[in-house]
Protein backbone atom coordinates (compact mmCIF):
# COMPACT_ATOMS: atom_id res chain seq x y z
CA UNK A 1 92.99 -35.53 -37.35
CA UNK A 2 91.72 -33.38 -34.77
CA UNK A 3 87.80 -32.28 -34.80
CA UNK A 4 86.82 -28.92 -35.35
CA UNK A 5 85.36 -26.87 -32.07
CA UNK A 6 81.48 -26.79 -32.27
CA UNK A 7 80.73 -23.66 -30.55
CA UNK A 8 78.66 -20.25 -31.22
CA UNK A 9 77.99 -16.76 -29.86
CA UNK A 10 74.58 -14.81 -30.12
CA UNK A 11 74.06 -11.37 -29.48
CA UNK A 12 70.50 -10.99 -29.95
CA UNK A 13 68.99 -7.46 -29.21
CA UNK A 14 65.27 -6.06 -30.32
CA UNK A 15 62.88 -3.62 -29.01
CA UNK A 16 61.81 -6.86 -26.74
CA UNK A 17 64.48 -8.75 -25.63
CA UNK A 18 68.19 -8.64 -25.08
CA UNK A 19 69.69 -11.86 -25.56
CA UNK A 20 73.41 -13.36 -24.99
CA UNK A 21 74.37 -16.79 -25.58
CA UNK A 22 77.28 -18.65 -25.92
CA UNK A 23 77.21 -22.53 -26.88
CA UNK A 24 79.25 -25.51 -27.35
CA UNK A 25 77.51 -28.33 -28.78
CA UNK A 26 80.31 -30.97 -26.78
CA UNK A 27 80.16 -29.30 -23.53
CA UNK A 28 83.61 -28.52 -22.36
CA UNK A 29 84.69 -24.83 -22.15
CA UNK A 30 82.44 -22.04 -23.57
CA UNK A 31 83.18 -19.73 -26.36
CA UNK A 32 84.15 -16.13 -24.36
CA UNK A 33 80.94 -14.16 -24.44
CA UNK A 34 81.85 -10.36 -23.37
CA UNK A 35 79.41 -8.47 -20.77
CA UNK A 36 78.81 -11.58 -19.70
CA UNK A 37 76.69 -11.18 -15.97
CA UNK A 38 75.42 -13.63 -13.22
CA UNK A 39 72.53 -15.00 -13.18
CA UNK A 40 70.09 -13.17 -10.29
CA UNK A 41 66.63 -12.53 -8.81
CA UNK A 42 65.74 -9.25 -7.57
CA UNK A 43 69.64 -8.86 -6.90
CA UNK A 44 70.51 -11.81 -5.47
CA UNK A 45 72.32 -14.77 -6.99
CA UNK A 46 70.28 -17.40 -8.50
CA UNK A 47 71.69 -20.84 -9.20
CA UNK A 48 68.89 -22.77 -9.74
CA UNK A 49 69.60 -23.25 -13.35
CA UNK A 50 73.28 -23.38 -13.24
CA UNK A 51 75.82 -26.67 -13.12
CA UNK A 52 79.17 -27.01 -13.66
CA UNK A 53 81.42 -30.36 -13.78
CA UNK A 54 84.21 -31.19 -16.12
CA UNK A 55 82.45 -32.02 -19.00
CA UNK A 56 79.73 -29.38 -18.97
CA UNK A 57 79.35 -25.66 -18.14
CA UNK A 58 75.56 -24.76 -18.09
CA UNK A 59 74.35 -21.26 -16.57
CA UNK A 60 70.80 -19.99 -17.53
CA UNK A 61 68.71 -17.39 -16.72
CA UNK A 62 65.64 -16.01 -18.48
CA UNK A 63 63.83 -14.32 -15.68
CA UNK A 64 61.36 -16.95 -16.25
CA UNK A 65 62.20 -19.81 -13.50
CA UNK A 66 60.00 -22.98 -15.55
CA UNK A 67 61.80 -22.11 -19.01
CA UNK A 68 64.69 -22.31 -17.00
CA UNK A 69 64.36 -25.37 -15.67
CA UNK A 70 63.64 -26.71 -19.31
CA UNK A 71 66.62 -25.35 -20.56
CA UNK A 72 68.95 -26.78 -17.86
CA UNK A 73 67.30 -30.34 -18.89
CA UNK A 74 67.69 -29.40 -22.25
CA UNK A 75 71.64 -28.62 -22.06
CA UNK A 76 72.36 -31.41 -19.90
CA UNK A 77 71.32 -34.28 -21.60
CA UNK A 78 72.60 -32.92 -24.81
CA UNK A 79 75.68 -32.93 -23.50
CA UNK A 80 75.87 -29.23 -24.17
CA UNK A 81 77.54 -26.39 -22.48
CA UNK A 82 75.24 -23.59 -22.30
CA UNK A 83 75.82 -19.81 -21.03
CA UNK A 84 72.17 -17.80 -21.52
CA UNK A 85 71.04 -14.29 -20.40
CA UNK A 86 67.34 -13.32 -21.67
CA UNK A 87 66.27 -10.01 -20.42
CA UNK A 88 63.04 -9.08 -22.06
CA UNK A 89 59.82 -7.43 -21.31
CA UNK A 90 57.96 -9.99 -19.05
CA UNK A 91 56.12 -6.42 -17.83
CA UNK A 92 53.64 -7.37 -20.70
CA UNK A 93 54.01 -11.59 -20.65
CA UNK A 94 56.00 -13.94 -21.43
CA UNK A 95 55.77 -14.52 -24.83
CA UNK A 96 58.96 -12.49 -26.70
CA UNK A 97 61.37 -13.59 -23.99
CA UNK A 98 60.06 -17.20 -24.45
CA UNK A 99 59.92 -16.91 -28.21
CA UNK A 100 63.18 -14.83 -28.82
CA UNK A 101 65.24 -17.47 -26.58
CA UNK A 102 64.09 -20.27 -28.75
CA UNK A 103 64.97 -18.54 -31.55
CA UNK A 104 68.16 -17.48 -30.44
CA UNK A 105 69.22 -20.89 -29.26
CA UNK A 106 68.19 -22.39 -32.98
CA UNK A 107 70.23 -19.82 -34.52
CA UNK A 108 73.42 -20.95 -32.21
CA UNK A 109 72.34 -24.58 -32.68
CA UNK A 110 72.82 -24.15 -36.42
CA UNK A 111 75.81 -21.64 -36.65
CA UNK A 112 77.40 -24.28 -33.85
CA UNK A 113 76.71 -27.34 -36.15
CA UNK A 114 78.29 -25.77 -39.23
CA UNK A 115 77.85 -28.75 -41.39
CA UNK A 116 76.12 -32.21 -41.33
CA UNK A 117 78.91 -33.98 -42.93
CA UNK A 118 80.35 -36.52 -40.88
CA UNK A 119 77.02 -36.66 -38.53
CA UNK A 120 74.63 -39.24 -38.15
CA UNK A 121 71.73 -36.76 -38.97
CA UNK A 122 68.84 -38.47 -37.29
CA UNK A 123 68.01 -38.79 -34.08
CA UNK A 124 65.43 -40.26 -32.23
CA UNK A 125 64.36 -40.87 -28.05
CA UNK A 126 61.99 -41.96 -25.88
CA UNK A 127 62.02 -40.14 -21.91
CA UNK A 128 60.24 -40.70 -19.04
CA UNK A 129 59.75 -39.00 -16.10
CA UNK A 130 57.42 -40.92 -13.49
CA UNK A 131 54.26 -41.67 -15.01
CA UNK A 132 54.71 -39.52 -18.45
CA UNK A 133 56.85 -40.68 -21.53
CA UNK A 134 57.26 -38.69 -24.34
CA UNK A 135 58.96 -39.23 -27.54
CA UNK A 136 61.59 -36.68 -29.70
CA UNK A 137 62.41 -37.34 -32.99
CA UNK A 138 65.01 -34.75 -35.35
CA UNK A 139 66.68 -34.80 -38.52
CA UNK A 140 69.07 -32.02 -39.34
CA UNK A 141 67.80 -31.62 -42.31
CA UNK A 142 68.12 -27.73 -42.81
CA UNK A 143 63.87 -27.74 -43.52
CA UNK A 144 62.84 -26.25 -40.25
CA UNK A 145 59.60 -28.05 -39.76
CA UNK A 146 57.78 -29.10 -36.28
CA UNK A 147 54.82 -30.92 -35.55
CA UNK A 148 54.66 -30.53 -31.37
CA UNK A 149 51.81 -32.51 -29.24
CA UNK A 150 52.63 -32.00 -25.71
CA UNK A 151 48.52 -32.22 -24.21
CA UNK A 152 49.48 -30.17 -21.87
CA UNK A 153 46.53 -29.31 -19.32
CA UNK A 154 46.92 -26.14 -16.82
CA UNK A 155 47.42 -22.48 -17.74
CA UNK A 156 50.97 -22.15 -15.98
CA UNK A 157 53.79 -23.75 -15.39
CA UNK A 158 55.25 -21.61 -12.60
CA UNK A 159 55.17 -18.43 -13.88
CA UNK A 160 55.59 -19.85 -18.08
CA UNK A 161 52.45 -20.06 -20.18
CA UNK A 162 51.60 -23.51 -20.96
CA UNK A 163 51.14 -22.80 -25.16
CA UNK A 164 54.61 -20.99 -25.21
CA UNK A 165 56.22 -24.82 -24.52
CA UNK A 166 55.15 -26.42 -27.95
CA UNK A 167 55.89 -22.38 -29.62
CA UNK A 168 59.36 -22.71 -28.00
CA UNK A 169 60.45 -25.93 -29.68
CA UNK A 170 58.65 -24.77 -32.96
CA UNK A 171 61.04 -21.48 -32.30
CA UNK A 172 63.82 -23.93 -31.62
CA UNK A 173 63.27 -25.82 -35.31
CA UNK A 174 62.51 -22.91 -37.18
CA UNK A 175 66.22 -21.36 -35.87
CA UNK A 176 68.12 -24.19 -36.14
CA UNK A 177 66.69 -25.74 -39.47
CA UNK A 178 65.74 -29.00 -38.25
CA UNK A 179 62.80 -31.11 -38.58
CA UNK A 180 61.23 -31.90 -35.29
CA UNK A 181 58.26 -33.92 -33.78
CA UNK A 182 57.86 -34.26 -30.22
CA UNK A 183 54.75 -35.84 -28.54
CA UNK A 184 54.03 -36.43 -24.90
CA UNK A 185 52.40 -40.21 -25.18
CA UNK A 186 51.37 -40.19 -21.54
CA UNK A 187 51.18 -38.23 -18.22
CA UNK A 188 49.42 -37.21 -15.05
CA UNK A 189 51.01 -34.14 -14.17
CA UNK A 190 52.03 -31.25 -16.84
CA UNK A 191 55.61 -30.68 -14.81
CA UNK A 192 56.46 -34.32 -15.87
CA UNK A 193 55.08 -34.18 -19.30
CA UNK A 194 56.77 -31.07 -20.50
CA UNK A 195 60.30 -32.39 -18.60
CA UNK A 196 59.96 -35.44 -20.02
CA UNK A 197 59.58 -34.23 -23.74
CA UNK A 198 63.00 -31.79 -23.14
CA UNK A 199 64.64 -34.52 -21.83
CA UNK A 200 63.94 -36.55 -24.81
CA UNK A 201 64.74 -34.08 -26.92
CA UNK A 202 67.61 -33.89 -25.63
CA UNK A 203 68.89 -37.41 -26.31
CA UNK A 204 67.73 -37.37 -30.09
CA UNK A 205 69.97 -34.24 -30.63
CA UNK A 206 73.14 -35.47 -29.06
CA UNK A 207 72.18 -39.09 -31.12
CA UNK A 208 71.78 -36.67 -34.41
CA UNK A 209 74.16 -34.66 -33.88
CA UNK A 210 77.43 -37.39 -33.14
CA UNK A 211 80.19 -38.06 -35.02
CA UNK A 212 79.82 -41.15 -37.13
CA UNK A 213 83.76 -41.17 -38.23
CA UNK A 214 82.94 -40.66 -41.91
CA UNK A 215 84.29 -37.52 -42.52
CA UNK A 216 83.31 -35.34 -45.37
CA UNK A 217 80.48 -37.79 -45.90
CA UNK A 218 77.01 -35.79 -46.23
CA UNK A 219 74.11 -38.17 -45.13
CA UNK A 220 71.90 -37.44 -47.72
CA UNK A 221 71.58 -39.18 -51.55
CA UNK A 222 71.37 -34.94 -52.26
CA UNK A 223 74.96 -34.64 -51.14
CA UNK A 224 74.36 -31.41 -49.82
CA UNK A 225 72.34 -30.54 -46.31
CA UNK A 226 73.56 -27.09 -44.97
């Protein structure tokens, strides 16, 4: 039996941000997203958060290079493919375009999923990166919950608030319905930290989110997740 396609569009427009995303939870080829554009800084092409191979597509752009960065991780250790335009108003901060890609990715996360039957539900990871290991655990459990200890240090990131990286992954579970903790155990330097703890993440949603071969099968004595 073949599997169903695990893929997912957002349009996501407010007074704030403009937001268009298309996802496929396996990688492979992406879901046609129309008015689709390239990715650019101050007109010229920016690639610095785009990959492309056989198995994945990934091309992000948020006008905010660190969340960028995150993302990429984020996508390619999930095995994800991962299109992602954010055009907000960073003329204030960078809070709503932050915020409103978090929740737009949870959203496609969960629309993408469609059901947990047939998954293995939890998923769990340690990452390091150099000196700093952090730790990801998620259960698709469809009660968005998040308890997020990063101990991060400096203001910035590049050009990304600091406090928007824990409010991003609580975005992330409150979209996509999942319960989520994520700590940072150890670390020098904030980069590493806050790379490692994506990069964990990372692994504990491809581990949750795999096909265990019992189809139909809800893991949960409920019966019923989504």
């Amino acid at each position: 039996m073949s599997q169903s396609s695990r893929k997912a569009i957002i349009n996501r427009d407010t007074n704030e941000t403009k937001i268009r995303l298309a996802l496929n939870l396996d990688g492979g080829e992406l879901p046609q997203l129309e008015n689709a554009e390239g990715a650019t800084v101050n007109g010229e092409q920016n690639t610095h958060a785009t990959q492309n191979s056989k198995s994945q597509q990934i091309d992000v752009d948020t006008g905010i290079g660190f969340l960028d960065h995150m993302l990429h991780a984020l996508a390619k250790h999930a095995g994800w493919s991962l299109y992602l335009r954010t055009r907000g108003d960073l003329h204030i901060d960078d809070h709503h375009s932050a915020e409103d890609t978090f929740i737009a990715l949870g959203t496609a996360f969960k629309s993408a999923l469609g059901t947990t039957a047939g998954l293995a539900r939890f998923g769990f990871a340690f990452a390091p990166l150099d000196e700093a290991l952090s730790r990801a655990v998620i259960d698709l459990s469809n009660r968005p919950y998040s308890v997020i200890n990063l101990g991060l240090r400096r203001e910035k990131l590049g050009d990304l608030s600091t406090e928007m990286l824990p409010h991003c992954l609580q975005s992330f579970a409150q979209g996509a319905g999942v319960t989520l903790h994520v700590d940072c155990e150890r670390g020098d330097n904030d980069h590493h930290r806050a790379e490692s703890a994506f990069k964990a993440l990372a692994v504990a949603v491809r581990m949750a989110t795999q096909r265990t071969g019992r189809q139909g099968e809800v893991p949960s004595t409920k019966g019923v997740l989504f």
